[in-house]
N, C-alpha and C. Protein backbone atom coordinates (compact mmCIF):
# COMPACT_ATOMS: atom_id res chain seq x y z
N UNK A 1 -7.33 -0.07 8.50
CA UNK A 1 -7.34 0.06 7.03
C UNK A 1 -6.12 -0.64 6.45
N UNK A 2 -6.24 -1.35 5.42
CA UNK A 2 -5.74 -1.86 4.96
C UNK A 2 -4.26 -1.59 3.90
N UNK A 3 -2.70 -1.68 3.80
CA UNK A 3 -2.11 -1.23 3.31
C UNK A 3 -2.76 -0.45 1.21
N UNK A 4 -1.97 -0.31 0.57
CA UNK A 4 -2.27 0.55 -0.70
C UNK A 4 -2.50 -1.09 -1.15
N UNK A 5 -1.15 -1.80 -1.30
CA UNK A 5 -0.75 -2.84 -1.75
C UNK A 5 -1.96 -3.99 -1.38
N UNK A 6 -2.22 -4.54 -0.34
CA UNK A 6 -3.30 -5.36 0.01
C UNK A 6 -4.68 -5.17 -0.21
N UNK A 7 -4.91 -3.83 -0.51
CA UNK A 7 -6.07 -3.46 -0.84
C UNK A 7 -6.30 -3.56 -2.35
N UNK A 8 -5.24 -3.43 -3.25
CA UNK A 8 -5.01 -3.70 -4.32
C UNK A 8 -5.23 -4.81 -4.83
N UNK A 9 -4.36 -5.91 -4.24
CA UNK A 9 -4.39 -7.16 -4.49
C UNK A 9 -6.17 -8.39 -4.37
N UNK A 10 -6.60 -7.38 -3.14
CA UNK A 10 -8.23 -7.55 -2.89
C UNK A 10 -8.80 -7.33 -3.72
N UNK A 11 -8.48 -6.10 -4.91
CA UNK A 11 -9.27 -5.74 -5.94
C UNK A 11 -9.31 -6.49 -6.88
N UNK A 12 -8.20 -6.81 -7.43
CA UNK A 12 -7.27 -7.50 -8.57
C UNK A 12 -8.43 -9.13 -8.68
N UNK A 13 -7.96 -9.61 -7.22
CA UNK A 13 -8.41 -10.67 -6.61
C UNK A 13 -9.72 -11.16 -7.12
N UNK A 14 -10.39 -10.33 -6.80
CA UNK A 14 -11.62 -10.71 -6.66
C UNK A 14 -12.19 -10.17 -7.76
N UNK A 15 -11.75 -9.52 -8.54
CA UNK A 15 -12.11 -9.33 -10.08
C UNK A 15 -11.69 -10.26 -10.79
N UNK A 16 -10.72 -11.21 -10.63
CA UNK A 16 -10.51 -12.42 -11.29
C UNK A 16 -11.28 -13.52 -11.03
N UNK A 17 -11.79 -13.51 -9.51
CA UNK A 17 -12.61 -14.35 -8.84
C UNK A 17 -13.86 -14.44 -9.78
N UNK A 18 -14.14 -13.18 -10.32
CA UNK A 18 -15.83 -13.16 -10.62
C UNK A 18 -15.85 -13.20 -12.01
N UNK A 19 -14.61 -13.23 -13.03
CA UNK A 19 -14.22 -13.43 -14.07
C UNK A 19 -14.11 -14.12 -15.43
N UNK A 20 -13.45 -14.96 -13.91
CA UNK A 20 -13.04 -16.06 -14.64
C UNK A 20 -13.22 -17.40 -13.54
N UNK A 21 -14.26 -18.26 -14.20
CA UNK A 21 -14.49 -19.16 -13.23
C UNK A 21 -13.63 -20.55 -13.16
N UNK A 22 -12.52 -20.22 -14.18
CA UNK A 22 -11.87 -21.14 -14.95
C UNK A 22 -10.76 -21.34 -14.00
N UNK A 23 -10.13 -20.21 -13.16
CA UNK A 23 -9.31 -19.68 -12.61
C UNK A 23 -9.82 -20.26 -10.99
N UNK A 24 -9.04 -21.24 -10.50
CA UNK A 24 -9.15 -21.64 -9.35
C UNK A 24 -8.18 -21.17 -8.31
N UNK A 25 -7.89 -19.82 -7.91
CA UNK A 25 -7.23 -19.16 -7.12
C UNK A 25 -7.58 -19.53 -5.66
N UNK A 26 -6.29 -19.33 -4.81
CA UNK A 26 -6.39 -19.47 -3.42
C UNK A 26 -5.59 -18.05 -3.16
N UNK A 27 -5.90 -17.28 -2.51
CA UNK A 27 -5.69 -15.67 -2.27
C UNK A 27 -4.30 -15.82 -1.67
N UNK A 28 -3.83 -16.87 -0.77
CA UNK A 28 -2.71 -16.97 -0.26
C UNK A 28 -1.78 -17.25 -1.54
N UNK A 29 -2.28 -18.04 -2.69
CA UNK A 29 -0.96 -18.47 -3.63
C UNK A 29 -0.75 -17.21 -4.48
N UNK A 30 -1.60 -16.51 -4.67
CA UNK A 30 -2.32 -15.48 -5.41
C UNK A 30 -1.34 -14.11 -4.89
N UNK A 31 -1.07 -13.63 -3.62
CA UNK A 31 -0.77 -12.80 -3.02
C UNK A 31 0.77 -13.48 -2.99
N UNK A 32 1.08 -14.15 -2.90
CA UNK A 32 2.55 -14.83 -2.99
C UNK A 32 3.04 -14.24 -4.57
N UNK A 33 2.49 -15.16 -5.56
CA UNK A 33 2.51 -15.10 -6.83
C UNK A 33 2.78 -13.09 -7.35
N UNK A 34 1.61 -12.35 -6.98
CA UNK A 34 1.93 -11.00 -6.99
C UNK A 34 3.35 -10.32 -6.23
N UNK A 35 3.72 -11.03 -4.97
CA UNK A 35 4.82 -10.19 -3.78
C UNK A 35 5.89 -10.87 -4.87
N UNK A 36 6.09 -11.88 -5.34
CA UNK A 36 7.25 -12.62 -6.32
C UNK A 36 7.51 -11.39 -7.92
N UNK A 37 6.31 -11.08 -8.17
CA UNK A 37 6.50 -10.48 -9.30
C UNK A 37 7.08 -8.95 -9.00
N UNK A 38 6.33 -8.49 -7.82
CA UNK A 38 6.98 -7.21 -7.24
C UNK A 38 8.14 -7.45 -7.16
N UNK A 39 8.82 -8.30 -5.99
CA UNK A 39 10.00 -7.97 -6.11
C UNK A 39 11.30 -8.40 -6.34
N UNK A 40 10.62 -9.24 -7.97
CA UNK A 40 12.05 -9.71 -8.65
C UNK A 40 12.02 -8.89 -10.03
N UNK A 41 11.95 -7.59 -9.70
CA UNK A 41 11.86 -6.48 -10.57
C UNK A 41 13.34 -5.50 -10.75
């Protein structure tokens, strides 16, 4: 099972995925982009 955090980001993810088709995400820049915002808090 998957951490709180990663499972989160899966959610987030893929609700943007189905969203917005405008939005050309790669889950790796995506999951970077989120760990950056965490923790320059």
């Amino acid at each position: 099972m998957p951490n709180k955090k990663e499972y989160l980001l899966e959610i987030i993810f893929n609700k943007l995925k189905n969203t917005s088709k405008k939005i050309n995400l790669e889950k790796k820049e995506f999951t970077e982009f989120i760990n950056f915002l965490i923790n320059n808090n």
